[in-house]
N, C-alpha and C. Protein backbone atom coordinates (compact mmCIF):
# COMPACT_ATOMS: atom_id res chain seq x y z
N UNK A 1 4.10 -1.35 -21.67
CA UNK A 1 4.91 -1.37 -20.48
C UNK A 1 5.73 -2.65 -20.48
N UNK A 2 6.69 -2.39 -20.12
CA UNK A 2 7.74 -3.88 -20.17
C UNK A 2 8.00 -4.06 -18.82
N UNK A 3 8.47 -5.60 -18.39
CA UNK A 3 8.99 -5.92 -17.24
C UNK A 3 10.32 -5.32 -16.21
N UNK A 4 11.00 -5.06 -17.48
CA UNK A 4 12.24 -4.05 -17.14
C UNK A 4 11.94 -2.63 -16.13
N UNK A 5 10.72 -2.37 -16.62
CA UNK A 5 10.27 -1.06 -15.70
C UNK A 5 9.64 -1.51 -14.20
N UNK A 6 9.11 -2.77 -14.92
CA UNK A 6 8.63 -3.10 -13.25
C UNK A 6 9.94 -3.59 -13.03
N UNK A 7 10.92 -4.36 -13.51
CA UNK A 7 12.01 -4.95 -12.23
C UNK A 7 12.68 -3.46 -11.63
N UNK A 8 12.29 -2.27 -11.96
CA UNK A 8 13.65 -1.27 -12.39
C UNK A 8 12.85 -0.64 -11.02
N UNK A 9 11.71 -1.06 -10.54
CA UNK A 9 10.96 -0.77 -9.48
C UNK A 9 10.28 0.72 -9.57
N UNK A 10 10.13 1.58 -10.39
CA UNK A 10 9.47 2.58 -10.71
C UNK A 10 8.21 2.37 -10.40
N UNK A 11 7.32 0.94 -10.92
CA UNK A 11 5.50 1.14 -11.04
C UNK A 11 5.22 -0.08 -10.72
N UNK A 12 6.48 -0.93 -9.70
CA UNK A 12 6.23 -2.05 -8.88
C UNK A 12 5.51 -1.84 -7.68
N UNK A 13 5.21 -1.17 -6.87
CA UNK A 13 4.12 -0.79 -5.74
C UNK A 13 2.99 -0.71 -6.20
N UNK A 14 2.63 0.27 -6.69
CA UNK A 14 1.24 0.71 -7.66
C UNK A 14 0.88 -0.79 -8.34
N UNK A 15 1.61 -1.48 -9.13
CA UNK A 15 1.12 -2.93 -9.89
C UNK A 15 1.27 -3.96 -8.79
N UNK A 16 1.41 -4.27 -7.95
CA UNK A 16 1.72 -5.41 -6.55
C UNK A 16 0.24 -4.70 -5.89
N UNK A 17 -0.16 -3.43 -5.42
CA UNK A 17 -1.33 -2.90 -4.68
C UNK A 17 -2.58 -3.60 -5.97
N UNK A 18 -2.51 -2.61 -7.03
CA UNK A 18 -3.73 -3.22 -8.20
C UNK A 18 -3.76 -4.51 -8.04
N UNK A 19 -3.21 -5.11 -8.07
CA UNK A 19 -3.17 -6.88 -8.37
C UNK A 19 -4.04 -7.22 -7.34
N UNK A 20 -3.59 -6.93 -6.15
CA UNK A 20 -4.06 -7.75 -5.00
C UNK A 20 -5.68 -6.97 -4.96
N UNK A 21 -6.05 -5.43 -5.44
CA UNK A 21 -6.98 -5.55 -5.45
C UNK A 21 -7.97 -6.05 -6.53
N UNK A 22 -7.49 -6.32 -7.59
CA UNK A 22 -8.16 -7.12 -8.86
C UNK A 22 -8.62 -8.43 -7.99
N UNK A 23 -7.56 -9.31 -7.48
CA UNK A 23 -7.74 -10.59 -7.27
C UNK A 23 -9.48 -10.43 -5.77
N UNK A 24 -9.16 -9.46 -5.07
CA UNK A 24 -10.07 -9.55 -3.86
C UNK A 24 -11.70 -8.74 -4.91
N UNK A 25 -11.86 -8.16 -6.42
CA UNK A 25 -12.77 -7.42 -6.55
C UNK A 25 -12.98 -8.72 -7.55
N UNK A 26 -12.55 -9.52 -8.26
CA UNK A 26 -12.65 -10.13 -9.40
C UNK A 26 -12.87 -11.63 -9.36
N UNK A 27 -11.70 -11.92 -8.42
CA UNK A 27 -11.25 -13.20 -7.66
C UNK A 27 -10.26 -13.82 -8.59
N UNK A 28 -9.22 -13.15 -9.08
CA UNK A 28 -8.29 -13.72 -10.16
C UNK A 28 -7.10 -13.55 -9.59
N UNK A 29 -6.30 -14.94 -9.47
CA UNK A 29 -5.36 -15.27 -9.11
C UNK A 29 -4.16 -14.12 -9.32
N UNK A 30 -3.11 -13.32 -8.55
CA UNK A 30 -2.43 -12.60 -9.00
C UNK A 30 -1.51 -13.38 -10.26
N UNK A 31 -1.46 -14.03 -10.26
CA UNK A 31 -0.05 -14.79 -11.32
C UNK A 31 -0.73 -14.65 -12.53
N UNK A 32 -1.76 -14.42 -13.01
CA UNK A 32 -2.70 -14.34 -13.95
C UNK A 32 -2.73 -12.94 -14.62
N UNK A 33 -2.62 -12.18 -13.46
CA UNK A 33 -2.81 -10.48 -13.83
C UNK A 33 -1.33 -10.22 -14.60
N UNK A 34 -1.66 -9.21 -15.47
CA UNK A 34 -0.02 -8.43 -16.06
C UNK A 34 0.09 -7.47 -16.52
N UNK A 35 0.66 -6.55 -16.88
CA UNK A 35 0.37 -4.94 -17.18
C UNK A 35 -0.34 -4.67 -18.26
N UNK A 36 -0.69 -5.85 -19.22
CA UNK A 36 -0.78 -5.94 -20.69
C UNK A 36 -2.73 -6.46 -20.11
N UNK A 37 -3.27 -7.00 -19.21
CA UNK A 37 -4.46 -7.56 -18.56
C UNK A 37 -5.86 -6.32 -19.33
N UNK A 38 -6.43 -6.94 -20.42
CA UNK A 38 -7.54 -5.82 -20.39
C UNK A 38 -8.50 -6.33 -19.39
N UNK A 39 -8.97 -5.21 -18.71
CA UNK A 39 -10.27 -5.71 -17.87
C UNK A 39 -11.21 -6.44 -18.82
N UNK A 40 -11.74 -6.26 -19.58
CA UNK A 40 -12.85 -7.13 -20.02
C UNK A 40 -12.79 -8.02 -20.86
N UNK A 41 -11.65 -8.02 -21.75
CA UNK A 41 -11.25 -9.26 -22.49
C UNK A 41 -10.67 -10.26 -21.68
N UNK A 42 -9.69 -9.76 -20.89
CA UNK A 42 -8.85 -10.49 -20.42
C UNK A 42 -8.77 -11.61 -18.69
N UNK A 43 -9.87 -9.77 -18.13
CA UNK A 43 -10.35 -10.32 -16.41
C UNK A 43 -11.93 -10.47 -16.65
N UNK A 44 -12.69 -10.55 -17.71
CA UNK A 44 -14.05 -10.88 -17.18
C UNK A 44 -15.10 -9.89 -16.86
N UNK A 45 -14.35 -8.48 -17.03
CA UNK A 45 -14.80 -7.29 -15.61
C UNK A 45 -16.11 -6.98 -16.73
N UNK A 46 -17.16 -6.61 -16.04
CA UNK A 46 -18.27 -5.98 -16.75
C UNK A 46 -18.21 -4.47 -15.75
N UNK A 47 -19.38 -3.63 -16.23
CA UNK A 47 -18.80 -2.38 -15.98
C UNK A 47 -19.18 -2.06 -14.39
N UNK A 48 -20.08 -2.90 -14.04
CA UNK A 48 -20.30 -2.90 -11.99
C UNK A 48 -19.06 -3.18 -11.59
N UNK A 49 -18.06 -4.22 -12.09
CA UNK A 49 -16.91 -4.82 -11.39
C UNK A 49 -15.90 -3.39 -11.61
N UNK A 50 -15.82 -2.71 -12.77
CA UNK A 50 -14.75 -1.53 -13.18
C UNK A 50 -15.09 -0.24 -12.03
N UNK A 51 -16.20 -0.35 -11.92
CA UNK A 51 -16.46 0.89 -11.18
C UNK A 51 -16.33 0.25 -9.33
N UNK A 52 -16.15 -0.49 -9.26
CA UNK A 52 -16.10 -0.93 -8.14
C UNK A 52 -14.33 -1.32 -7.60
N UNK A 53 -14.03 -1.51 -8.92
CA UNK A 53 -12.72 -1.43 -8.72
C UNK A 53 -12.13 -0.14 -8.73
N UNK A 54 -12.13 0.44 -9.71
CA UNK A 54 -11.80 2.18 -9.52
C UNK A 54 -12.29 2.72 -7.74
N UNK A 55 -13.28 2.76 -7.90
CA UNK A 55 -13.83 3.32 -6.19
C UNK A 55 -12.38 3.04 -5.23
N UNK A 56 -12.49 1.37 -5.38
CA UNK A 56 -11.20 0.66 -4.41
C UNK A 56 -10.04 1.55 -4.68
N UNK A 57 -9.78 1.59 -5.79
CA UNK A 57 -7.84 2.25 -5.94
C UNK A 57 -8.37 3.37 -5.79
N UNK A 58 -9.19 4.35 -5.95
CA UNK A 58 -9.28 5.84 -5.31
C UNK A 58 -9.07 6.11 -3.66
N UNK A 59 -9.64 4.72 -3.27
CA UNK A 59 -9.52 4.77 -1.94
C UNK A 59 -7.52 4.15 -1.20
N UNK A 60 -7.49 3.77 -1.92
CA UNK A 60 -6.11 2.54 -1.74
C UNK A 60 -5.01 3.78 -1.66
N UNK A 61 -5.01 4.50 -2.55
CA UNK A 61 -4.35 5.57 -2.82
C UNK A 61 -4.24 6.59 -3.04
N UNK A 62 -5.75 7.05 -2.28
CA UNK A 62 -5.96 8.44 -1.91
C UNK A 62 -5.87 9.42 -2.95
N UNK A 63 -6.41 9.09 -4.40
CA UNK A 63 -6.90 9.74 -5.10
C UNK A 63 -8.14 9.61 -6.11
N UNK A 64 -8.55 10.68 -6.75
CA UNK A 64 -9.48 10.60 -7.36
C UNK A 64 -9.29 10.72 -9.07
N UNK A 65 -9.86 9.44 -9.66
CA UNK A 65 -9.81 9.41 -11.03
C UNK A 65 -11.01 10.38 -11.20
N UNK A 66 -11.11 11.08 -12.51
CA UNK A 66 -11.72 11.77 -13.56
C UNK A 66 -12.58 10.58 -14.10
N UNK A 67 -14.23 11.27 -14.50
CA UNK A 67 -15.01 10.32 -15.13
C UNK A 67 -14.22 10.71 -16.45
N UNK A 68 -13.87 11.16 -16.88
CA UNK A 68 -13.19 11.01 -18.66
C UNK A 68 -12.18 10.37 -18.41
N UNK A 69 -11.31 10.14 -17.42
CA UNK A 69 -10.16 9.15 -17.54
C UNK A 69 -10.74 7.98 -17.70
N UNK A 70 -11.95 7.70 -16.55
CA UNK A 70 -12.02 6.20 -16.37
C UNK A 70 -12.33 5.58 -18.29
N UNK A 71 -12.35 6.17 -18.65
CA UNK A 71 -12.86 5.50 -20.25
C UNK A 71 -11.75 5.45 -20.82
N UNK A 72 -10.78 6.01 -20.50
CA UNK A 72 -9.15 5.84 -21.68
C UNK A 72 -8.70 4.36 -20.55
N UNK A 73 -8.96 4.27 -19.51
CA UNK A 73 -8.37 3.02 -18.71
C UNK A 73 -8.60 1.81 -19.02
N UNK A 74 -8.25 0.58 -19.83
CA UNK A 74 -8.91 -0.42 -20.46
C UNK A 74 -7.63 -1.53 -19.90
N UNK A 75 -7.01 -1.24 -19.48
CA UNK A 75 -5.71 -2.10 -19.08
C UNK A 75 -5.00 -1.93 -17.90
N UNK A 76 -4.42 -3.00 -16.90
CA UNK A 76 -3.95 -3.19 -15.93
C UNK A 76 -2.76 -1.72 -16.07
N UNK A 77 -2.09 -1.72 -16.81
CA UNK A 77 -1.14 -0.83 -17.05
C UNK A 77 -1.31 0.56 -17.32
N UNK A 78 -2.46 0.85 -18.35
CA UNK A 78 -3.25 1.91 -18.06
C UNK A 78 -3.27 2.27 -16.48
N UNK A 79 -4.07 1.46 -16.03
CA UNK A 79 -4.08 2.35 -14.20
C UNK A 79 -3.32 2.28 -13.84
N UNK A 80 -2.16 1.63 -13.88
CA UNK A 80 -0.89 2.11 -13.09
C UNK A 80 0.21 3.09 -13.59
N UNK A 81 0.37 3.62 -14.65
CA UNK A 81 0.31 4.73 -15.24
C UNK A 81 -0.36 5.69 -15.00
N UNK A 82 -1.45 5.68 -14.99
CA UNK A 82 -2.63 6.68 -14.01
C UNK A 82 -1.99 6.72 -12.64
N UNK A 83 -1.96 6.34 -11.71
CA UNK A 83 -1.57 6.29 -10.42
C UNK A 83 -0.25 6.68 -10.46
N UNK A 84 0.28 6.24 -11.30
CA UNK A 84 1.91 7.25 -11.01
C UNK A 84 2.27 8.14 -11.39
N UNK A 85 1.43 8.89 -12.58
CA UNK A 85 1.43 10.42 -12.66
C UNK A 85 0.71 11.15 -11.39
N UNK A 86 -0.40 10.66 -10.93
CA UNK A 86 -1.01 10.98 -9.88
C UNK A 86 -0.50 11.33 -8.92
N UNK A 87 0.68 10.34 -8.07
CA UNK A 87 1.00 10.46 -6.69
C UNK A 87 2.48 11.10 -7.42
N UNK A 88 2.95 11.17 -8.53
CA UNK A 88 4.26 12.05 -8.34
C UNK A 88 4.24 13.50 -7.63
């Protein structure tokens, strides 16, 4: 995912919502997060924090991930990709 798509505002809502909930599930500064962010290399996340975060954006945005998705999701950008096929 490149910046161009977020300035181009397509998957700027969806990545501005994730962020702020990474930072309140994780405690990581938004300026830190980026579409490229693996949860566990990158944020720390072990798999209580992933599932606790998923729960949150199911709720944030009123949908429901697939237990087989949640395993292809390894990146900030991953879920927001997820979420915007979702709510189209």
């Amino acid at each position: 995912m490149t910046n161009q798509t977020l300035k181009g505002g397509v998957l700027k809502m969806p990545f501005e919502k994730i962020k702020k909930l990474i930072k309140e599930q994780f405690g990581i500064e938004t300026d830190k997060i980026t579409m490229e962010s693996n949860f566990v290399s990158d944020l720390n996340a072990d798999s209580l924090d992933i599932v606790e975060l998923i729960m949150a954006i199911e709720e944030e945005f009123d949908i429901t991930i697939e237990d087989e998705d949640i395993e292809k999701i390894t990146t900030v950008g991953d879920v927001v990709n997820y979420i915007k096929n979702k709510i189209q």
